[in-house]
C-alpha atoms as a PDB file:
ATOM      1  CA  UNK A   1     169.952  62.684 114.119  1.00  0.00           C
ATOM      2  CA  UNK A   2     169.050  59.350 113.340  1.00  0.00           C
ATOM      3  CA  UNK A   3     170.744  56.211 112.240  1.00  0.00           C
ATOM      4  CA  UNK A   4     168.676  54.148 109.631  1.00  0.00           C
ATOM      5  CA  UNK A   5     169.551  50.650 107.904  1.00  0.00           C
ATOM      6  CA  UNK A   6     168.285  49.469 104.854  1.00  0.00           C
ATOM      7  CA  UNK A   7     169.260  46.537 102.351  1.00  0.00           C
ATOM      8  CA  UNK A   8     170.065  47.687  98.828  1.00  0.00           C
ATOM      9  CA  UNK A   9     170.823  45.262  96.081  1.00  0.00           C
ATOM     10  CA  UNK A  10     173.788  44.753  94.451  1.00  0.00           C
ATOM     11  CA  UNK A  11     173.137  46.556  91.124  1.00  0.00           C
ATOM     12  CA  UNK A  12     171.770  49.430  93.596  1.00  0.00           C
ATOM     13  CA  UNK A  13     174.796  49.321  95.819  1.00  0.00           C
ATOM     14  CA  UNK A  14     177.795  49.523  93.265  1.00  0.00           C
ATOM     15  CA  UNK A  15     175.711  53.117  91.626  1.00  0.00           C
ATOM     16  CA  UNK A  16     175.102  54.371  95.021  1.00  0.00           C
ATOM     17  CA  UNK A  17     178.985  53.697  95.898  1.00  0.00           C
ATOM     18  CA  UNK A  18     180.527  54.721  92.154  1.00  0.00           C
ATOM     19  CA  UNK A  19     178.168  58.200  92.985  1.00  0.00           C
ATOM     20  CA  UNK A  20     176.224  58.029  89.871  1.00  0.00           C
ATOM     21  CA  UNK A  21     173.067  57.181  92.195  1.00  0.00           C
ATOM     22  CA  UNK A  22     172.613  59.662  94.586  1.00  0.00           C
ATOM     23  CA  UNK A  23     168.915  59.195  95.317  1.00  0.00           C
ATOM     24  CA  UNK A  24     166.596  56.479  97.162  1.00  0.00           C
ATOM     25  CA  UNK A  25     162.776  55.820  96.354  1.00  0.00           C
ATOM     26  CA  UNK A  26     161.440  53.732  99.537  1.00  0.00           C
ATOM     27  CA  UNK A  27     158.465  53.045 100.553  1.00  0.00           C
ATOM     28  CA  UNK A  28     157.950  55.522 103.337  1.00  0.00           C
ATOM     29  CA  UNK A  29     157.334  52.807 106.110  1.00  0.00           C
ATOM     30  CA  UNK A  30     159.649  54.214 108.265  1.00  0.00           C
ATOM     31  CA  UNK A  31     160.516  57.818 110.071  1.00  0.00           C
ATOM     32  CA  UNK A  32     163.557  59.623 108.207  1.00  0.00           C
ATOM     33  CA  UNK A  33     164.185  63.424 108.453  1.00  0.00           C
ATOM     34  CA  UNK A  34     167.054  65.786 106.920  1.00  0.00           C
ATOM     35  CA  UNK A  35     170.244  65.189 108.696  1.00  0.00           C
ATOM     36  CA  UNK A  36     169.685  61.417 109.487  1.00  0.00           C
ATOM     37  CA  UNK A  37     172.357  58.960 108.209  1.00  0.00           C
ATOM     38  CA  UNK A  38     170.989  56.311 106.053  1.00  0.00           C
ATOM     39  CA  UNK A  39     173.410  52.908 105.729  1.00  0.00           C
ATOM     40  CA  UNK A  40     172.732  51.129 102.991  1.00  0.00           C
ATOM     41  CA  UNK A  41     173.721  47.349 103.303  1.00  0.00           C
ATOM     42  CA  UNK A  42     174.065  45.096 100.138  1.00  0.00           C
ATOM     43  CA  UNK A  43     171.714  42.299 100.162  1.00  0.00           C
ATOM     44  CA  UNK A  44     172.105  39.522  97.893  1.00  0.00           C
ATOM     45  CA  UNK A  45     168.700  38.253  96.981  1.00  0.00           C
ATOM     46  CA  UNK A  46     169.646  35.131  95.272  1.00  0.00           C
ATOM     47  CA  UNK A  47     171.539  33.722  98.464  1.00  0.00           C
ATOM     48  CA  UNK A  48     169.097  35.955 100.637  1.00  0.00           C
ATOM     49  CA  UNK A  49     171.690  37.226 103.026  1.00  0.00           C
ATOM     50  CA  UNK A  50     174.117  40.206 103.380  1.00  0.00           C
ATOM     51  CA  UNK A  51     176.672  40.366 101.494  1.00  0.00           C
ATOM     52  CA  UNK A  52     178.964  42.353 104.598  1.00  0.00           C
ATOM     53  CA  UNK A  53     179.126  45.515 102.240  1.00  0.00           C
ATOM     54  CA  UNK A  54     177.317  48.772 103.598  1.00  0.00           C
ATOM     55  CA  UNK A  55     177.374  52.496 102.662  1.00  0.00           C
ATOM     56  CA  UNK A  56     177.218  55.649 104.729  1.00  0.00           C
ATOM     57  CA  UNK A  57     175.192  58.322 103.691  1.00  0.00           C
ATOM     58  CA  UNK A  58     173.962  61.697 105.098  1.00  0.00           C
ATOM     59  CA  UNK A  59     170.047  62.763 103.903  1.00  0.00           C
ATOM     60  CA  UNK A  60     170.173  65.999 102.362  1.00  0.00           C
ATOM     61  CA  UNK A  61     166.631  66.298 101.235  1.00  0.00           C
ATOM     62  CA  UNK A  62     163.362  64.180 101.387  1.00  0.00           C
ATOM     63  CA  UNK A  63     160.290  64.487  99.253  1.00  0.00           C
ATOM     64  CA  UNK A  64     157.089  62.258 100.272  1.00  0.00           C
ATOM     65  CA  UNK A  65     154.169  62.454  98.358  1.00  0.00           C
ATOM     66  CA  UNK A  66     151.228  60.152  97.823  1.00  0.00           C
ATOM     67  CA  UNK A  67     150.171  58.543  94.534  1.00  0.00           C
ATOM     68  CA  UNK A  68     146.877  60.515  94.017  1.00  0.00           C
ATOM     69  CA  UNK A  69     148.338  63.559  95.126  1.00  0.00           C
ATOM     70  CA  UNK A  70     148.172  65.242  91.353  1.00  0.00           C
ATOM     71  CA  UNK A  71     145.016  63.291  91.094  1.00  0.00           C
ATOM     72  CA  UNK A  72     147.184  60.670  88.929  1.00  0.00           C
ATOM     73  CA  UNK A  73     146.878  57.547  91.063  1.00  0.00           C
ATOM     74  CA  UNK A  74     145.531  55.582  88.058  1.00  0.00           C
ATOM     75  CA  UNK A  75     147.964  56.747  85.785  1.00  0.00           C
ATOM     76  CA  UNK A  76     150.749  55.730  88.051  1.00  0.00           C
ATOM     77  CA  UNK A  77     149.044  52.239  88.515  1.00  0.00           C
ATOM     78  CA  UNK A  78     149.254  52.080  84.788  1.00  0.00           C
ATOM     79  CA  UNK A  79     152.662  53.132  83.793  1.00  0.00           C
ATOM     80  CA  UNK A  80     155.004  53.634  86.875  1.00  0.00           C
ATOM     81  CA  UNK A  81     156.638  57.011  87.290  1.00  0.00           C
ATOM     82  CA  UNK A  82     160.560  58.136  86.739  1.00  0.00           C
ATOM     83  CA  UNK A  83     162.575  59.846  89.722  1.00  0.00           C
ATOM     84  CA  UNK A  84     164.673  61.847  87.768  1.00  0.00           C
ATOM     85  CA  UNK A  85     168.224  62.948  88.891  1.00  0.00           C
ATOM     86  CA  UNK A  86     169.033  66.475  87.741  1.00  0.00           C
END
C-alpha cells in the first residue's frame, strides 16, 4: 500500500469532502494501484500555496486508458470527454 499526495483545488476539494465527488481524472504521471491511499491537499491557485486542508481517501478502482485507444484521439482533441459518475 502506498501513500500518494496530490493538490486539488478548492471547488474540487469541498465535492470530494461533501461526497458528491467520488472520482479523480489525473494525468497518469505517477504509479497508483487498488488499495493505495490518495490525500488530496487543497491548493489555492490564486495565492499559489496550500491552503492546510487535506483529504484521506482509499482507491477502490482505477481505469487508465489512452486517448486513441477507441481510435477517437481526434475526437477527444476536439470536444473533451465526460467521466461520468454512476
Amino acid at each position: 500500500m502506498a501513500i500518494i499526495k496530490k493538490k486539488i483545488w478548492p471547488e474540487y476539494f469541498e465535492l470530494v469532502k461533501s461526497g458528491k465527488k467520488t472520482f479523480e481524472l489525473r494525468l497518469a504521471d505517477f504509479k497508483i494501484q487498488e488499495g493505495d491511499i490518495l490525500i488530496l491537499e487543497e491548493w489555492d491557485p490564486k495565492n499559489k500555496k496550500y491552503t492546510g486542508r487535506k483529504l484521506k481517501r482509499k482507491v477502490k478502482y482505477i481505469l487508465k486508458f489512452h486517448l486513441d485507444n477507441f481510435g477517437q484521439k481526434k475526437e477527444i482533441e476536439k470536444k473533451g470527454f465526460y467521466v461520468i459518475q454512476l
